[in-house]
PDB file of N, CA and C in Angstrom:
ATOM      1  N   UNK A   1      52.941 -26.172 -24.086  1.00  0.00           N
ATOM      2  CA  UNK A   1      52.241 -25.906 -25.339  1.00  0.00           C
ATOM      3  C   UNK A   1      53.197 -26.159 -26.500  1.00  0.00           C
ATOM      4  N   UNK A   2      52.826 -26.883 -27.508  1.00  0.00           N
ATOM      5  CA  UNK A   2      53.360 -27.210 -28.889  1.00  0.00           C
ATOM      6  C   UNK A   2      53.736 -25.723 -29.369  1.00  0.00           C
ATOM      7  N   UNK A   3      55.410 -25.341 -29.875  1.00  0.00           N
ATOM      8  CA  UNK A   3      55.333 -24.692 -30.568  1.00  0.00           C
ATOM      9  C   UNK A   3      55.075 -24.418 -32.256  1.00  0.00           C
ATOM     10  N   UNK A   4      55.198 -23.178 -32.563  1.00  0.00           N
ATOM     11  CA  UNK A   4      54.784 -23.031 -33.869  1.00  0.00           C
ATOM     12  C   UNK A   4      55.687 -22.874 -34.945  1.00  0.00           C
ATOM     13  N   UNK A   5      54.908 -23.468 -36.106  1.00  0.00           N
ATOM     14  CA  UNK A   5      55.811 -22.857 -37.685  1.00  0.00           C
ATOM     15  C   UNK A   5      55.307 -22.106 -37.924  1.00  0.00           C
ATOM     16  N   UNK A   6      56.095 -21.390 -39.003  1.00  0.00           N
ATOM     17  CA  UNK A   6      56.023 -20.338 -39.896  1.00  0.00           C
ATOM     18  C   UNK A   6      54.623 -20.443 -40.917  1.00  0.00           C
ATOM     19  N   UNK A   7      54.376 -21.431 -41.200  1.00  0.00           N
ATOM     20  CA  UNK A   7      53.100 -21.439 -42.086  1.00  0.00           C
ATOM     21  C   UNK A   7      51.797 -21.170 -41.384  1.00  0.00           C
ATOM     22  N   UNK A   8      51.668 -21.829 -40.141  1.00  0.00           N
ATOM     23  CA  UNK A   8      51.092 -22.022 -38.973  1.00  0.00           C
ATOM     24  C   UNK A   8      50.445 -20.477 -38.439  1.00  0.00           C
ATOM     25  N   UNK A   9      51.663 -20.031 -38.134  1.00  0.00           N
ATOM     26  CA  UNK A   9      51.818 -18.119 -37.536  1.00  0.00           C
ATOM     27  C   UNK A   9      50.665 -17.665 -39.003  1.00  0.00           C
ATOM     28  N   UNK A  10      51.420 -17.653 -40.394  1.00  0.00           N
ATOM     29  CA  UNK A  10      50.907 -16.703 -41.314  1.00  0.00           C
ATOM     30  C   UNK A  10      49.281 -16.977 -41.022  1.00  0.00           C
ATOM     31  N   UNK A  11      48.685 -18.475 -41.218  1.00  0.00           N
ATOM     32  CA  UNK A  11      47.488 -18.218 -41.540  1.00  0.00           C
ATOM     33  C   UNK A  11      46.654 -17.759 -40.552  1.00  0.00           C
ATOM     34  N   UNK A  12      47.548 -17.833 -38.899  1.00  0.00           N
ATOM     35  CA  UNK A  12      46.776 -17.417 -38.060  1.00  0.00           C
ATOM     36  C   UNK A  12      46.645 -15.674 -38.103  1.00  0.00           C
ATOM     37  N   UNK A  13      47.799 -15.098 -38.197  1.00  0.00           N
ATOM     38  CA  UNK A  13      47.839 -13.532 -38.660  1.00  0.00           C
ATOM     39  C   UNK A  13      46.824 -13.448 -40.111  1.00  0.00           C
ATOM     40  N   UNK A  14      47.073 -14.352 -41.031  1.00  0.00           N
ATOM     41  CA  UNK A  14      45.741 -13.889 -42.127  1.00  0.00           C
ATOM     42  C   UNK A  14      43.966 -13.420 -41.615  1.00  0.00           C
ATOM     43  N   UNK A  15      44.131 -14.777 -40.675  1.00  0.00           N
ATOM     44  CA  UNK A  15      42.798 -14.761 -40.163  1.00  0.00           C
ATOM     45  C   UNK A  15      42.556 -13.777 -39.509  1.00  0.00           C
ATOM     46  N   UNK A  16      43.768 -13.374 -38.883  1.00  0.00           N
ATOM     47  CA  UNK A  16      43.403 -12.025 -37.788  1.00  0.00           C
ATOM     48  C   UNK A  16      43.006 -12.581 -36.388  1.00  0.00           C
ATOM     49  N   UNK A  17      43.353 -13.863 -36.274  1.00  0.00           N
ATOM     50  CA  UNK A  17      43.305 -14.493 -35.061  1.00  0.00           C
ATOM     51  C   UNK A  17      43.262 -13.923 -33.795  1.00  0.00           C
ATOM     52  N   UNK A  18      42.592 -14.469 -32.485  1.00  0.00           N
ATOM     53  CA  UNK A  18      42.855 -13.475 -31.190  1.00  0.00           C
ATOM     54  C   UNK A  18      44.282 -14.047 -30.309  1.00  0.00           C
ATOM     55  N   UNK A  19      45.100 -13.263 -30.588  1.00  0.00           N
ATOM     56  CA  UNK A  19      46.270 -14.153 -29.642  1.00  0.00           C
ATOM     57  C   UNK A  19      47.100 -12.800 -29.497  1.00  0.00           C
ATOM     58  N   UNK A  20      48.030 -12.731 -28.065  1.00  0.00           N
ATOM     59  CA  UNK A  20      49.181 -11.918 -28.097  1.00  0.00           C
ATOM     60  C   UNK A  20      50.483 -12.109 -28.847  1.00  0.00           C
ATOM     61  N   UNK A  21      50.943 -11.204 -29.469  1.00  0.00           N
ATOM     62  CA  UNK A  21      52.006 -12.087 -30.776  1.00  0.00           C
ATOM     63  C   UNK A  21      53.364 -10.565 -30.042  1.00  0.00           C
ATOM     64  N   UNK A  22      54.552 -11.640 -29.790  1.00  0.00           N
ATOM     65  CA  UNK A  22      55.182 -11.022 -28.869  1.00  0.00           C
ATOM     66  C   UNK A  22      56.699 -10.550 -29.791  1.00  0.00           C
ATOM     67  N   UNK A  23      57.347  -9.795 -29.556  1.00  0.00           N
ATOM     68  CA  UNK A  23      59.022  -9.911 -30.454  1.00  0.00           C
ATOM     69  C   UNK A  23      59.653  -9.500 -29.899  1.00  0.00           C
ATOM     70  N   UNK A  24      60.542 -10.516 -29.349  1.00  0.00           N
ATOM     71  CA  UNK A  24      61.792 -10.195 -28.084  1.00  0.00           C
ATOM     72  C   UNK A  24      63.532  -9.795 -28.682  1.00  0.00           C
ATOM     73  N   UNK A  25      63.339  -9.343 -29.774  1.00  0.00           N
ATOM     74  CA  UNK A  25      64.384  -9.069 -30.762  1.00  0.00           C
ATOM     75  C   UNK A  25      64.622  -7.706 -30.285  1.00  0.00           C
ATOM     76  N   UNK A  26      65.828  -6.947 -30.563  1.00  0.00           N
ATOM     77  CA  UNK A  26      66.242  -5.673 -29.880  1.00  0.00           C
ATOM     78  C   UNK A  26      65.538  -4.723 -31.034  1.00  0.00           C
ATOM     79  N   UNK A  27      65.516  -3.578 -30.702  1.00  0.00           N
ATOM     80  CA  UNK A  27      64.394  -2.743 -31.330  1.00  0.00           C
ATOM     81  C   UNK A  27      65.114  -2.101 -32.662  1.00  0.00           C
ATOM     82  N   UNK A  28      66.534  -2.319 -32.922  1.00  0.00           N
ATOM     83  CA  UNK A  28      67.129  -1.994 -34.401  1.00  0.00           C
ATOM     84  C   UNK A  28      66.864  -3.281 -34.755  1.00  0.00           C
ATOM     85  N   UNK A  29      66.687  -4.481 -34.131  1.00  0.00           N
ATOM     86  CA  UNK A  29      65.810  -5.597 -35.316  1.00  0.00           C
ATOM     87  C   UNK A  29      64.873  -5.502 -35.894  1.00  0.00           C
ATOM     88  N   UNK A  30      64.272  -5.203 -34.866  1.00  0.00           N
ATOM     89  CA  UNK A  30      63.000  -4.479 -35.260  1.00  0.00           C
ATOM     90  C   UNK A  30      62.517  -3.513 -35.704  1.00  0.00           C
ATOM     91  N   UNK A  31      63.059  -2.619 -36.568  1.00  0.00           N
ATOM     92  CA  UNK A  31      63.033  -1.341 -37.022  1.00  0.00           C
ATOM     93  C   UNK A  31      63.686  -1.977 -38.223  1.00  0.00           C
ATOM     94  N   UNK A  32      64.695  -2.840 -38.393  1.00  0.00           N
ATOM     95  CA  UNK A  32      64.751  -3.512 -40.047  1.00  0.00           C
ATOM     96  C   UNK A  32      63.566  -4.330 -40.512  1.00  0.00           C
ATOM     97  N   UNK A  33      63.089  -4.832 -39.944  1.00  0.00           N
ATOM     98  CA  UNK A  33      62.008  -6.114 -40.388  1.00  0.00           C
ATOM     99  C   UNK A  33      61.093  -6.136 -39.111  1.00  0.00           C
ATOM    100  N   UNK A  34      59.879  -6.086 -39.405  1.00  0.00           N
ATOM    101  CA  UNK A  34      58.486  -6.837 -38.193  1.00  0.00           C
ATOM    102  C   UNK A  34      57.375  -7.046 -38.950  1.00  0.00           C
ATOM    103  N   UNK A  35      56.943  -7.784 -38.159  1.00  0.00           N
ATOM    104  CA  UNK A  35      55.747  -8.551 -38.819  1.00  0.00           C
ATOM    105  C   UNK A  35      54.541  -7.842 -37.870  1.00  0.00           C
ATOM    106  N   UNK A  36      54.561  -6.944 -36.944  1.00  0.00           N
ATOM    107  CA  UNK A  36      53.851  -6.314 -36.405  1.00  0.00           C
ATOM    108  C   UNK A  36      53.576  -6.579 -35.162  1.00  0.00           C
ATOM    109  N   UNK A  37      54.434  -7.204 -34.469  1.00  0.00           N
ATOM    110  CA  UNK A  37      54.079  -7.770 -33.261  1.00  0.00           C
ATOM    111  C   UNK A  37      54.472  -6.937 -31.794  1.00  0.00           C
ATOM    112  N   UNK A  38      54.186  -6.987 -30.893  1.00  0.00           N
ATOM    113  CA  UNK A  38      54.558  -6.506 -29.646  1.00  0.00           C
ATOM    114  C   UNK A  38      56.051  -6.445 -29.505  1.00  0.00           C
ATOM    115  N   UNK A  39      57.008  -5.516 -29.613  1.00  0.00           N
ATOM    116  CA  UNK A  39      58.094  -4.965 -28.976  1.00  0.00           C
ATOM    117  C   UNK A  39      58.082  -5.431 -28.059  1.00  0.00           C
ATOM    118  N   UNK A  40      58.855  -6.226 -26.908  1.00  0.00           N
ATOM    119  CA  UNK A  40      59.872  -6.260 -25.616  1.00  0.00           C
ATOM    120  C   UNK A  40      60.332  -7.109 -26.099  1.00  0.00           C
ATOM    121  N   UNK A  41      61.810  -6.712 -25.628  1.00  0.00           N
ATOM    122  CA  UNK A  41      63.362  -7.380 -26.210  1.00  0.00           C
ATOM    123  C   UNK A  41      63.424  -8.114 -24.883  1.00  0.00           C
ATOM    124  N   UNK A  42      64.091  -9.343 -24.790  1.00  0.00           N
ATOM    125  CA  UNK A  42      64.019 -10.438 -24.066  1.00  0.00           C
ATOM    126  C   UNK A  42      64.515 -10.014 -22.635  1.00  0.00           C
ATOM    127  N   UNK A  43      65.675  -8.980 -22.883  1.00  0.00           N
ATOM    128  CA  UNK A  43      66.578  -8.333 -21.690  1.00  0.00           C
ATOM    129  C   UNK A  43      65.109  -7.207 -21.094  1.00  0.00           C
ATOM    130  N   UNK A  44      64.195  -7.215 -21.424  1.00  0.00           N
ATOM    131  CA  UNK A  44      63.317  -6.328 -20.434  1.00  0.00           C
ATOM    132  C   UNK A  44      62.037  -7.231 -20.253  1.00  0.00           C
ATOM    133  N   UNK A  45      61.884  -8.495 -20.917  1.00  0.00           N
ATOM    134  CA  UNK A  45      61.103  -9.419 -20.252  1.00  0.00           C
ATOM    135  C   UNK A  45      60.307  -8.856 -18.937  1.00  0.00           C
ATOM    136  N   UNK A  46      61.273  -9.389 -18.315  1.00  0.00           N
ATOM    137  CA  UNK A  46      60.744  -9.556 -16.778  1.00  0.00           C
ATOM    138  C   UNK A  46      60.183  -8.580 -15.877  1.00  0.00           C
ATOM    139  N   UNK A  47      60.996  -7.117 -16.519  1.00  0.00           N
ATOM    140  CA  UNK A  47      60.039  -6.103 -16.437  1.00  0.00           C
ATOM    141  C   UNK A  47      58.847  -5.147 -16.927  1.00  0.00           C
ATOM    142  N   UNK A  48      58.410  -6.393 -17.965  1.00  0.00           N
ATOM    143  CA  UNK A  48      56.963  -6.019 -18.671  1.00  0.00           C
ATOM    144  C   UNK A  48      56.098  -7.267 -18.316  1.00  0.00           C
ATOM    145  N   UNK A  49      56.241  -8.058 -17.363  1.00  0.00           N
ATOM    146  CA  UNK A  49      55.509  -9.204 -16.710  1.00  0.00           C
ATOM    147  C   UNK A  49      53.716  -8.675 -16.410  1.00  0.00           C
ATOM    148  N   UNK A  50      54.355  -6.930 -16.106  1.00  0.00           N
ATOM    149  CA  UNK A  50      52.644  -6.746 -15.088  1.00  0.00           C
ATOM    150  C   UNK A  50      51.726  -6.452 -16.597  1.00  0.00           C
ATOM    151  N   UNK A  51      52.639  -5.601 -17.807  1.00  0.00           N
ATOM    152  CA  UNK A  51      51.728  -5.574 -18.590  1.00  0.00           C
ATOM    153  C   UNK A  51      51.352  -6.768 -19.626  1.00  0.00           C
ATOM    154  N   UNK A  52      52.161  -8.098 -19.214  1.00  0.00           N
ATOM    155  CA  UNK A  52      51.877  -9.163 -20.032  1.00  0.00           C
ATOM    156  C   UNK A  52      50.312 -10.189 -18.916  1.00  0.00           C
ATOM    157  N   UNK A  53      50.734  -9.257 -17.520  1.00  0.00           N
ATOM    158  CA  UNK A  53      49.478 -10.311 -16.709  1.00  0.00           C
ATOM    159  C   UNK A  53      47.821 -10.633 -17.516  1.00  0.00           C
ATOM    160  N   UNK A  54      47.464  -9.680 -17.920  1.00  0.00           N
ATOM    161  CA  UNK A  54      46.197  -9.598 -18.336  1.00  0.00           C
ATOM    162  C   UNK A  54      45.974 -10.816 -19.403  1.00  0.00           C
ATOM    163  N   UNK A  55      47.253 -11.518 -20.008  1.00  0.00           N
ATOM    164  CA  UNK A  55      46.765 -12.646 -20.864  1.00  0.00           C
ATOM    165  C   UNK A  55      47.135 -13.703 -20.904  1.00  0.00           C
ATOM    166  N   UNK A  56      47.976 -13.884 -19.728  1.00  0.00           N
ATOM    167  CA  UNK A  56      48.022 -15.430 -19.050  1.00  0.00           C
ATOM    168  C   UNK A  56      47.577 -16.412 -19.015  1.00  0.00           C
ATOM    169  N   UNK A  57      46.001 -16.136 -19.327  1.00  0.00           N
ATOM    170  CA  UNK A  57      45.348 -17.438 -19.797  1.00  0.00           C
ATOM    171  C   UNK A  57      44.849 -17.379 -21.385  1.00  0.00           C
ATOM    172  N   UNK A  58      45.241 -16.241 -21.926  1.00  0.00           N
ATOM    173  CA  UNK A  58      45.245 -16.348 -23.408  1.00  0.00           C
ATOM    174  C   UNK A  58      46.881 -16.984 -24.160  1.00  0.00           C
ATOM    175  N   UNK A  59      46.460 -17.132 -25.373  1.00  0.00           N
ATOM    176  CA  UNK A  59      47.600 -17.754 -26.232  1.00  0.00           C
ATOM    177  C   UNK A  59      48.544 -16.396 -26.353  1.00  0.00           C
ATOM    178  N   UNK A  60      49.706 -16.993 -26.278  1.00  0.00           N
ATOM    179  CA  UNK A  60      50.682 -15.767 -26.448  1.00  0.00           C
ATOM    180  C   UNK A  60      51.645 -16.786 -27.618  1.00  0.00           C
ATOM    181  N   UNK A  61      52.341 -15.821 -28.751  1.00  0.00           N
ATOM    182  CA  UNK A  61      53.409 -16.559 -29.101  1.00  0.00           C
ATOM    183  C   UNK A  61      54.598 -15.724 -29.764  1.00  0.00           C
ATOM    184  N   UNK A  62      55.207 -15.888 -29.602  1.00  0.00           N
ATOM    185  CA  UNK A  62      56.647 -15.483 -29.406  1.00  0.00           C
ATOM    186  C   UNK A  62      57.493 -15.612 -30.262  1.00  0.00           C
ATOM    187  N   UNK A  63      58.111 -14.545 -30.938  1.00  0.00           N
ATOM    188  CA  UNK A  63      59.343 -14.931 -32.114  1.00  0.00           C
ATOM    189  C   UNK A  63      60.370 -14.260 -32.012  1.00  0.00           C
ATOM    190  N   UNK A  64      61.504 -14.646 -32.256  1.00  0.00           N
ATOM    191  CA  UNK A  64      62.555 -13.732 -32.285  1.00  0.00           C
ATOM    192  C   UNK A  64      63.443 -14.137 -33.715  1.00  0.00           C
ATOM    193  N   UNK A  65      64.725 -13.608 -33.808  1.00  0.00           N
ATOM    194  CA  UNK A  65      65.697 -13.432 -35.138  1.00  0.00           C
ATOM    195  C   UNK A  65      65.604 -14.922 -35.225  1.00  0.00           C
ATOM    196  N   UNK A  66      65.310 -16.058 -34.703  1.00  0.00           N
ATOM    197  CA  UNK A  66      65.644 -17.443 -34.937  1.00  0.00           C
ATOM    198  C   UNK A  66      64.949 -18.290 -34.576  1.00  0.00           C
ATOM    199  N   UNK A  67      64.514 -17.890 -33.273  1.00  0.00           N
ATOM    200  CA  UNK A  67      63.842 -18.890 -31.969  1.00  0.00           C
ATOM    201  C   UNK A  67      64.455 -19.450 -30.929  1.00  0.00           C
ATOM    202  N   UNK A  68      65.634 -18.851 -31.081  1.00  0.00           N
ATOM    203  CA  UNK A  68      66.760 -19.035 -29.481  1.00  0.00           C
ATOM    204  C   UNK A  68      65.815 -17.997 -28.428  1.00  0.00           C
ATOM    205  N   UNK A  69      66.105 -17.136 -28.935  1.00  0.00           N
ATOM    206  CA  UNK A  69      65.247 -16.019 -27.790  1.00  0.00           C
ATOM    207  C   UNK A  69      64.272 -16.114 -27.378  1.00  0.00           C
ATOM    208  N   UNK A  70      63.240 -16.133 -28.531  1.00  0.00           N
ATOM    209  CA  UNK A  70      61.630 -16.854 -27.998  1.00  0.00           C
ATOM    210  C   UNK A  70      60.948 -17.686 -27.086  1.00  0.00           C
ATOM    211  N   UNK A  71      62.214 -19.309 -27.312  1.00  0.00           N
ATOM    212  CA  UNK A  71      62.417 -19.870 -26.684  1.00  0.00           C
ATOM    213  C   UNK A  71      62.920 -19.783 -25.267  1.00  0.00           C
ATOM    214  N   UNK A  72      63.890 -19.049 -25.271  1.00  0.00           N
ATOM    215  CA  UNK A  72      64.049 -18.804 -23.759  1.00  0.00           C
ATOM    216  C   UNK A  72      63.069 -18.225 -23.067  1.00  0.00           C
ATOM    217  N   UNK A  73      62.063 -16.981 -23.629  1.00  0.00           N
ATOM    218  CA  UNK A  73      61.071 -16.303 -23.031  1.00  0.00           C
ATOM    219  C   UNK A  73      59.793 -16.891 -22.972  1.00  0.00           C
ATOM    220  N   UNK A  74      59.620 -18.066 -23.753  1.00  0.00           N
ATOM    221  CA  UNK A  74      58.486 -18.992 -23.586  1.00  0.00           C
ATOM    222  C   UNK A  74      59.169 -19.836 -22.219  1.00  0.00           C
ATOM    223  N   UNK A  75      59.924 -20.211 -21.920  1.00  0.00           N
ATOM    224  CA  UNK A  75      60.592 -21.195 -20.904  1.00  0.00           C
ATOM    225  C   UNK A  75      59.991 -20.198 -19.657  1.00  0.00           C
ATOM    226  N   UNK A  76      60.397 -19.032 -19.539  1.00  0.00           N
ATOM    227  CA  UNK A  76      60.822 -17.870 -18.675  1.00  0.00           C
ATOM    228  C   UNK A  76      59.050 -17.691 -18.387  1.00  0.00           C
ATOM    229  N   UNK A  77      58.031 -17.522 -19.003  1.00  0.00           N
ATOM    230  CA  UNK A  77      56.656 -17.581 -18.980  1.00  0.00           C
ATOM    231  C   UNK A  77      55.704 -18.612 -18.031  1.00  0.00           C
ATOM    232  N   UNK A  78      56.118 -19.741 -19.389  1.00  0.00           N
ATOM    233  CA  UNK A  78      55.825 -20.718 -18.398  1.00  0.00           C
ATOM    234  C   UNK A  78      56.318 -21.481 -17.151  1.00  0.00           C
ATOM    235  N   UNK A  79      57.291 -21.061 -16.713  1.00  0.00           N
ATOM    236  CA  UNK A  79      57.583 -21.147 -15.626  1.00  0.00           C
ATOM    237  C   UNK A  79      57.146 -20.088 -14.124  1.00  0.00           C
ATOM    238  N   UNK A  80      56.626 -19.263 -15.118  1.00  0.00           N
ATOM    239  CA  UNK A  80      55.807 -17.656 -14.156  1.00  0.00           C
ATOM    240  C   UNK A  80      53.999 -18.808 -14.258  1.00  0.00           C
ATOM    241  N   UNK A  81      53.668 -19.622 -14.820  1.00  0.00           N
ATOM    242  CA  UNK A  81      52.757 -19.982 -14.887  1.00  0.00           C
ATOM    243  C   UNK A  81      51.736 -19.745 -16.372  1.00  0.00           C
ATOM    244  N   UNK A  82      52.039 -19.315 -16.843  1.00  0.00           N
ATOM    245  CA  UNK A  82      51.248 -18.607 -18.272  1.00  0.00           C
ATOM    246  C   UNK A  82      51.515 -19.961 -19.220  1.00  0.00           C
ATOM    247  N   UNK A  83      50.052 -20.186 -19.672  1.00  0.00           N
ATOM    248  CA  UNK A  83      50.406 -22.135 -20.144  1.00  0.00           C
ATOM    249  C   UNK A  83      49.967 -22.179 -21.423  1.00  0.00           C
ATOM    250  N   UNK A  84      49.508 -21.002 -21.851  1.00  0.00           N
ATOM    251  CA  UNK A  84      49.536 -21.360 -23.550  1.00  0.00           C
ATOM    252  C   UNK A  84      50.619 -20.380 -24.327  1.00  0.00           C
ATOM    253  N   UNK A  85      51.881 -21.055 -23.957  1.00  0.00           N
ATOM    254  CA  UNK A  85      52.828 -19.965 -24.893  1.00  0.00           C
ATOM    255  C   UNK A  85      53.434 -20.860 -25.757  1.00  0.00           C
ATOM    256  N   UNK A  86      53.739 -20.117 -26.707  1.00  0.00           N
ATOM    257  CA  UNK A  86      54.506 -20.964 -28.366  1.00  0.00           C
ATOM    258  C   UNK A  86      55.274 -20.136 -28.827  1.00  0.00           C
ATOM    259  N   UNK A  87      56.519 -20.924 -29.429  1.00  0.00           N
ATOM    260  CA  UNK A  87      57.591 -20.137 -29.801  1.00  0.00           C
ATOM    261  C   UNK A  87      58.169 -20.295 -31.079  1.00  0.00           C
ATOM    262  N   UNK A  88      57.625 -19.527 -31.980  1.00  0.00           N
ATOM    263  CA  UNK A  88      58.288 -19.112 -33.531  1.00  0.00           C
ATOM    264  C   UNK A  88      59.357 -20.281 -33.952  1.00  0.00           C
ATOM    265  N   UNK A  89      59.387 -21.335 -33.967  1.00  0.00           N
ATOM    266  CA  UNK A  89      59.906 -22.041 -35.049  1.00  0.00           C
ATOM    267  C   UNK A  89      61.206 -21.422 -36.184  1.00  0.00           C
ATOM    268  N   UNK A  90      62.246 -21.171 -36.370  1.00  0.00           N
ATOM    269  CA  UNK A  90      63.130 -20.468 -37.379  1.00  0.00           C
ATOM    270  C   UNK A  90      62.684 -18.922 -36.951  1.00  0.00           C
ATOM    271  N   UNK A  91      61.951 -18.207 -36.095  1.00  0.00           N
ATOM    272  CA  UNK A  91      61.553 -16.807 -36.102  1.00  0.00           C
ATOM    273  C   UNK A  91      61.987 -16.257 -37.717  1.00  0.00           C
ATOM    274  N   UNK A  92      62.043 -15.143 -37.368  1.00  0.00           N
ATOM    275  CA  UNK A  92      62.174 -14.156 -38.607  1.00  0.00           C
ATOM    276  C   UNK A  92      62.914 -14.510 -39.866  1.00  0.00           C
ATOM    277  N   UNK A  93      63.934 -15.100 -39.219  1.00  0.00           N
ATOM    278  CA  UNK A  93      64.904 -15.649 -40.810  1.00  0.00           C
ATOM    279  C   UNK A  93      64.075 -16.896 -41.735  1.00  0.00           C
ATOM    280  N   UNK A  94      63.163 -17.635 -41.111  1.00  0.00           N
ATOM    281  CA  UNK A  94      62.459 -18.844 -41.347  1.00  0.00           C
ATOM    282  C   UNK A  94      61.077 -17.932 -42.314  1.00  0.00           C
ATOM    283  N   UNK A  95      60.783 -16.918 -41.940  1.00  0.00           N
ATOM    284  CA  UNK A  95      59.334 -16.238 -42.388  1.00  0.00           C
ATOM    285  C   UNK A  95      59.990 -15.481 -43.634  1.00  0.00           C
ATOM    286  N   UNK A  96      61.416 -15.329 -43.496  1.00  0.00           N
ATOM    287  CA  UNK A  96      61.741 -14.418 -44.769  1.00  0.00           C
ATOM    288  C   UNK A  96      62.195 -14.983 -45.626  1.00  0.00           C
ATOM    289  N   UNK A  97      62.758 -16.741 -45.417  1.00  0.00           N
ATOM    290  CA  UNK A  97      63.000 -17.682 -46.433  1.00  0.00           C
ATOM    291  C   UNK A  97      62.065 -17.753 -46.766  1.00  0.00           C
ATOM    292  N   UNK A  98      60.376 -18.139 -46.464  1.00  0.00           N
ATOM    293  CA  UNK A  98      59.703 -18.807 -47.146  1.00  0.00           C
ATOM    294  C   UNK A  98      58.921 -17.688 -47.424  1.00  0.00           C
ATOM    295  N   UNK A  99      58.917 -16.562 -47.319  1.00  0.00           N
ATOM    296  CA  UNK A  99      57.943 -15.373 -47.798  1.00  0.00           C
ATOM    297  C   UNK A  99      58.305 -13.856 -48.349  1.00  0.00           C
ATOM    298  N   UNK A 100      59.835 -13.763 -48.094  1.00  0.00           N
ATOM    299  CA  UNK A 100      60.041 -12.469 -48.750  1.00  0.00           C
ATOM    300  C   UNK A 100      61.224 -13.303 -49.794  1.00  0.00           C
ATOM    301  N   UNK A 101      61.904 -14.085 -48.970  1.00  0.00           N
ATOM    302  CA  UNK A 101      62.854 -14.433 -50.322  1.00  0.00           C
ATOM    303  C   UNK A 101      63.212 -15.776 -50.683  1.00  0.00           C
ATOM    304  N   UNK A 102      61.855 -16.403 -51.398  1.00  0.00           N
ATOM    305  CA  UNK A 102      61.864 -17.876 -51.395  1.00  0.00           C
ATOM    306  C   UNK A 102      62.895 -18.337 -52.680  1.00  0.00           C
TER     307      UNK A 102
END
C-alpha cells in the first residue's frame, strides 16, 4: 500500500474517515504532542497483534516522531499479512512544520 502525507492524513481525520490511525512513538511522546491516535509504541507491537486482528482487512495507518518507526511497523504488518497499511510520511515533525509551526 502507497504510503501517506501529511496533507493527505489531515483531510482524512477532517472528514472523520473510517480507518485505524496507529502511534508507535513511546508514550512521553505522546503525552507532549498527539494527534489522537492509538497508543502502542513499536517495542510492544507484536504484543498487541491480537487486538490489532479485528482490522486486517481495514486501512490502518501509522505515524511515528518521523516515519522511521511507522515504517518499520508497517513492514512488520504486512508481512503478518494485513495489506492496507500506510505509513506517515515526515510523522509528527512533518504535521507540526506544516500545521502548528509553519
Amino acid at each position: 500500500m502507497i504510503d501517506i502525507e501529511i496533507p493527505e492524513l489531515k483531510a482524512k481525520l477532517d472528514a472523520k474517515e473510517d480507518f485505524l490511525f496507529l502511534d508507535v512513538r513511546e508514550p512521553f511522546e505522546y503525552a507532549e504532542y498527539n494527534l489522537g491516535a492509538k497508543l502502542i509504541p513499536l517495542g510492544s507491537l507484536p504484543g498487541a497483534l491480537n487486538e490489532l486482528e479485528p482490522f486486517k482487512k481495514k486501512e490502518i495507518i501509522i505515524h511515528c516522531r518521523s516515519g522511521a518507526r511507522s515504517g518499520t511497523a508497517k513492514n512488520m504488518l504486512t508481512e503478518l499479512g494485513y495489506k492496507n497499511v500506510r505509513n506517515v510520511l515526515g510523522g509528527i515533525l512533518e504535521w507540526q512544520r506544516l500545521y502548528v509551526n509553519p
